[in-house]
N, C-alpha and C. Protein backbone atom coordinates (compact mmCIF):
# COMPACT_ATOMS: atom_id res chain seq x y z
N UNK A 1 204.12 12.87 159.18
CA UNK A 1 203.57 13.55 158.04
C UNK A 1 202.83 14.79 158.51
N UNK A 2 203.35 15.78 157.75
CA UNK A 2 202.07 17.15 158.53
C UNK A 2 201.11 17.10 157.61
N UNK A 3 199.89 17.62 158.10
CA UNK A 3 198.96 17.79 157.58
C UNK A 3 198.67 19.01 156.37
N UNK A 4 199.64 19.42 156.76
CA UNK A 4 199.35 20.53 155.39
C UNK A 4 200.04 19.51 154.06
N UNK A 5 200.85 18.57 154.49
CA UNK A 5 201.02 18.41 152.73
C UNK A 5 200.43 17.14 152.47
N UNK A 6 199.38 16.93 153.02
CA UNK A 6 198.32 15.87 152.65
C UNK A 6 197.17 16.57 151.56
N UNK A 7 197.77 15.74 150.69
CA UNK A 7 196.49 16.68 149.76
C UNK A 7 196.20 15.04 148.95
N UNK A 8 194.45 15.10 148.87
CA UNK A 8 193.93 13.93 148.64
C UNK A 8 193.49 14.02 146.85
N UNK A 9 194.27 14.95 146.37
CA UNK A 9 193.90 14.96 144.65
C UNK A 9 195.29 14.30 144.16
N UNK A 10 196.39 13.92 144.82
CA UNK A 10 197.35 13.16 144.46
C UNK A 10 197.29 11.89 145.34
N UNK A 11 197.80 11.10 143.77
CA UNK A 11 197.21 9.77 143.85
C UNK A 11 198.72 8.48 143.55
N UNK A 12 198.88 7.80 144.11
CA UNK A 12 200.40 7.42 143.79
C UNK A 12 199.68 5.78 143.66
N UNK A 13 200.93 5.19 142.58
CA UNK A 13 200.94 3.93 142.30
C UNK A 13 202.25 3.24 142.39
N UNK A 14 202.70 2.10 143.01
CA UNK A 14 203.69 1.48 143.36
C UNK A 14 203.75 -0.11 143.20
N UNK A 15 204.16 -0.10 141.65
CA UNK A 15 203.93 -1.50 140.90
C UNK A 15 205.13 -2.90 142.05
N UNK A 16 204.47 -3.54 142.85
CA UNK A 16 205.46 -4.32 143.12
C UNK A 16 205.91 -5.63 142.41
N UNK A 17 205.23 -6.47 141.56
CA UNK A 17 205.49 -7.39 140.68
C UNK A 17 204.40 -7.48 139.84
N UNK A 18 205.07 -8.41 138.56
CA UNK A 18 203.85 -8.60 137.87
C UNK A 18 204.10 -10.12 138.31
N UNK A 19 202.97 -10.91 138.15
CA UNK A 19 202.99 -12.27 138.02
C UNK A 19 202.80 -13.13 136.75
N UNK A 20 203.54 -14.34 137.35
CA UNK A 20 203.42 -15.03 135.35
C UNK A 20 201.92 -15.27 134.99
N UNK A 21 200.93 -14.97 136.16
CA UNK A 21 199.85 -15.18 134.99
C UNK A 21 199.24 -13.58 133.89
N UNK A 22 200.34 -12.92 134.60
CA UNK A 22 200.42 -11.44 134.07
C UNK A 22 199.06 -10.52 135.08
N UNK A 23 199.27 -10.78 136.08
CA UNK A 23 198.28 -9.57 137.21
C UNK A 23 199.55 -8.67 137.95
N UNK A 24 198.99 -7.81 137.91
CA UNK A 24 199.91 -7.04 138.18
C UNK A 24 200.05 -6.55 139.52
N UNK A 25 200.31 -6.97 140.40
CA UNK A 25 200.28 -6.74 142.24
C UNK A 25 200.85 -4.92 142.42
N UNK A 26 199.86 -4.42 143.08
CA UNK A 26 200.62 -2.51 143.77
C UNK A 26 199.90 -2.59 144.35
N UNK A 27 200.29 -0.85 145.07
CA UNK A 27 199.97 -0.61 145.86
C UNK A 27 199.23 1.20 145.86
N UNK A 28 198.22 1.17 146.09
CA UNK A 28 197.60 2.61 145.47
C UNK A 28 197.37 2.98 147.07
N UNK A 29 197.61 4.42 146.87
CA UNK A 29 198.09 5.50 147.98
C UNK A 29 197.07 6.69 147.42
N UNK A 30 196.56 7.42 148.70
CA UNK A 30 195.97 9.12 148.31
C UNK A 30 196.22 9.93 149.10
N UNK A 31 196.90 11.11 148.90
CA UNK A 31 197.50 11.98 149.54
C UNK A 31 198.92 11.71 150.26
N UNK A 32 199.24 10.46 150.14
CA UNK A 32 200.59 10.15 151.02
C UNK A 32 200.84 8.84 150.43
N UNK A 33 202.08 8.75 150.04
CA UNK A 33 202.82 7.12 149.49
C UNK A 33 203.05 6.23 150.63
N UNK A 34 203.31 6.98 151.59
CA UNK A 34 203.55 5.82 152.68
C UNK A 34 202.22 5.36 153.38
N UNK A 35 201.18 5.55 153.06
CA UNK A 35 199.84 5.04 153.71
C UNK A 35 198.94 3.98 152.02
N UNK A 36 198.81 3.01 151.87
CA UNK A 36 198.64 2.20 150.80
C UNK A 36 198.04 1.31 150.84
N UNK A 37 197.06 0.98 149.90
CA UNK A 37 196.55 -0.33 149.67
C UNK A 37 196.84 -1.29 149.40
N UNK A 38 197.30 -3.18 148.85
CA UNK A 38 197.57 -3.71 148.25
C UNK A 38 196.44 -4.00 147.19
N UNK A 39 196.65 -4.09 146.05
CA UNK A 39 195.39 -4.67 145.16
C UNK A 39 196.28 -5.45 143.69
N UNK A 40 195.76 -6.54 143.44
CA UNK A 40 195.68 -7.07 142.07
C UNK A 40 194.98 -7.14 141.37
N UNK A 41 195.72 -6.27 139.71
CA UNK A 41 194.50 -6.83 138.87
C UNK A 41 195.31 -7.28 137.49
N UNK A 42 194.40 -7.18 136.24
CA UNK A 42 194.76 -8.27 134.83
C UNK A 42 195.59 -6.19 134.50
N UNK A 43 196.47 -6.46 133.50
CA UNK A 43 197.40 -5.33 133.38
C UNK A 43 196.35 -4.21 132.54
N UNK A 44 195.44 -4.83 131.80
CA UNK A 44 194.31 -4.15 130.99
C UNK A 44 193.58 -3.11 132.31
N UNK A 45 192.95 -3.65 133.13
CA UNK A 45 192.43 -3.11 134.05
C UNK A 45 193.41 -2.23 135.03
N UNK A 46 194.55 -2.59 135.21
CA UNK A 46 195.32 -1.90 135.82
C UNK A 46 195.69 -0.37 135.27
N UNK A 47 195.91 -0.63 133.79
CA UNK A 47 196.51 0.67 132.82
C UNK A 47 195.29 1.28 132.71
N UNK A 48 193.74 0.77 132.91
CA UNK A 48 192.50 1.58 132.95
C UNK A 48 192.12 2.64 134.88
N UNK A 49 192.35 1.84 135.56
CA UNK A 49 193.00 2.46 137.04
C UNK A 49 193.50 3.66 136.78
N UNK A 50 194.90 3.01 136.23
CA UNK A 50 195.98 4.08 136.41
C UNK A 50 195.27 5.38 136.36
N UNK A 51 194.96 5.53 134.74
CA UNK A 51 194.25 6.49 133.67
C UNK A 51 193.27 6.98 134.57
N UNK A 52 192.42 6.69 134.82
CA UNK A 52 191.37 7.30 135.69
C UNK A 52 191.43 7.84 136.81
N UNK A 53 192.54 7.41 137.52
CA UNK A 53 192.52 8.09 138.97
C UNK A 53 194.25 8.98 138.70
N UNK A 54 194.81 9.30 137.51
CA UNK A 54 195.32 10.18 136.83
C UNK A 54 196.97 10.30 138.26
N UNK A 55 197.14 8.90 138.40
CA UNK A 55 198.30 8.49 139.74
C UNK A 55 199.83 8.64 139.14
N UNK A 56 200.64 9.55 140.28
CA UNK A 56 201.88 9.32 140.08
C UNK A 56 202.04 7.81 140.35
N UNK A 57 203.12 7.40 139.71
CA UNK A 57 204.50 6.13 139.56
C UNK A 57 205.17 6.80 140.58
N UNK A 58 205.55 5.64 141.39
CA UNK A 58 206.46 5.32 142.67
C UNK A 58 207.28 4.42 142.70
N UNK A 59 208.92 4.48 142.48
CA UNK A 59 209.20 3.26 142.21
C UNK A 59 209.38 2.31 143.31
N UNK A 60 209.47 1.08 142.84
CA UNK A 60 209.57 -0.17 143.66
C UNK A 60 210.35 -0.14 144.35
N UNK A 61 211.40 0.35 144.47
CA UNK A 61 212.83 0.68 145.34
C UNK A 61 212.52 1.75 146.32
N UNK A 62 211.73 2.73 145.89
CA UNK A 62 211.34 3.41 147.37
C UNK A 62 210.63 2.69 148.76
N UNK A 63 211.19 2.67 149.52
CA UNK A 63 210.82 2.11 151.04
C UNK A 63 209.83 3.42 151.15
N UNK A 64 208.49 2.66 151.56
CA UNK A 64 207.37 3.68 152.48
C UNK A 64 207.52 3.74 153.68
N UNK A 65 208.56 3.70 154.17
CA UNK A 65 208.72 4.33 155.46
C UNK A 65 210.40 4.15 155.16
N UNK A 66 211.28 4.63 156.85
CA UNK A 66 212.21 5.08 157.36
C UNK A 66 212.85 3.76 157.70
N UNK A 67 213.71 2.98 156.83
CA UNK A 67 214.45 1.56 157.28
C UNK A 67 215.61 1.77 158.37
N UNK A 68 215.83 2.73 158.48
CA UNK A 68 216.30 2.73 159.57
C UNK A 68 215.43 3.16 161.54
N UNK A 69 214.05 3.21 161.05
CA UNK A 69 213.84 3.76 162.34
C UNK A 69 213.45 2.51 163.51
N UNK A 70 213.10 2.74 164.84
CA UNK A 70 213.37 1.95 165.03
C UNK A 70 212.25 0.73 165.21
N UNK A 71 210.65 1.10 164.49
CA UNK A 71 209.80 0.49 164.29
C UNK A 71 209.89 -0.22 162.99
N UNK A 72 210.72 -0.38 162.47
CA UNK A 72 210.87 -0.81 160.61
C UNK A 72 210.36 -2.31 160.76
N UNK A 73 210.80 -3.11 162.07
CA UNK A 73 210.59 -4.43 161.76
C UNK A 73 209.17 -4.33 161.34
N UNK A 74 208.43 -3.64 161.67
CA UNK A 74 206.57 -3.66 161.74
C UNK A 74 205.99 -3.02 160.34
N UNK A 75 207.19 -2.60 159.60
CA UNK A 75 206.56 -2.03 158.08
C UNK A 75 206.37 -3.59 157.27
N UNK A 76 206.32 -4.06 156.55
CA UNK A 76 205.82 -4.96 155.90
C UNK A 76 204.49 -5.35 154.70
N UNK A 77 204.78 -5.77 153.67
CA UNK A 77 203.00 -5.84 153.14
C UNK A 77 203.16 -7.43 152.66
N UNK A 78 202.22 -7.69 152.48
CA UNK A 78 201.88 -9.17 152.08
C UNK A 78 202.42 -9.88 151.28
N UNK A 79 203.24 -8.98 149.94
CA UNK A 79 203.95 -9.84 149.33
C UNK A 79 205.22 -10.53 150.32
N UNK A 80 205.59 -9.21 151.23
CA UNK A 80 206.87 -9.70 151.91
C UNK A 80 206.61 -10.82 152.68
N UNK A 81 205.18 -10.69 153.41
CA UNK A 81 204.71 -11.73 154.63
C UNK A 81 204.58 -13.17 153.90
N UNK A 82 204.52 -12.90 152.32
CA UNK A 82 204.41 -14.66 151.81
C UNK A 82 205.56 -15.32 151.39
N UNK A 83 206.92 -14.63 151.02
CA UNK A 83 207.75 -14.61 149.94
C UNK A 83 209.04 -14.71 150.82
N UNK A 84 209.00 -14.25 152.18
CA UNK A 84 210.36 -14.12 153.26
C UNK A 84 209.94 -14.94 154.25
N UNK A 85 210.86 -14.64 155.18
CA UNK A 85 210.94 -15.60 156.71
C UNK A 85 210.81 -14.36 157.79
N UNK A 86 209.84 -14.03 158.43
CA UNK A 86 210.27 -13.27 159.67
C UNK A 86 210.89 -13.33 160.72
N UNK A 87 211.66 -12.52 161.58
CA UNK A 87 212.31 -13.36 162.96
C UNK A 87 210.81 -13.65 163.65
């Protein structure tokens, strides 16, 4: 990532599931999509988030990083670490 196109007034959101008790699991990013938080909250609070920190949508299908490079095994976030099998 170069540093010139890090700019910390863009704000990205990357809904990865909702759950049946309806919380809504993402991942909030500033200045860069591929650097991210995980956080859950109730969808009320989430759509109040959103609104306030005024965040692009990222879709779920975008990979934050390069699946082909050759560190990919080491990208991962927590939903994957609970939900899959690692080698």
């Amino acid at each position: 990532m170069a540093t010139a196109n890090f700019d910390i007034t863009r704000k990205f959101v990357r809904v990865m599931r909702t759950r049946p008790n309806g919380l809504i699991e993402f991942e909030f990013a500033v200045g860069d999509p591929d650097v991210a938080v995980e956080l859950v909250m109730p969808q009320a609070a989430f759509d109040e988030f959103c609104a306030a920190n005024h965040v692009e949508r990222v879709s779920a299908g975008t990979a934050p990083f390069d699946a082909d490079a050759a560190d990919a095994d080491f990208h991962w976030n927590l939903h994957q670490a609970t939900h899959q099998r690692f080698r």
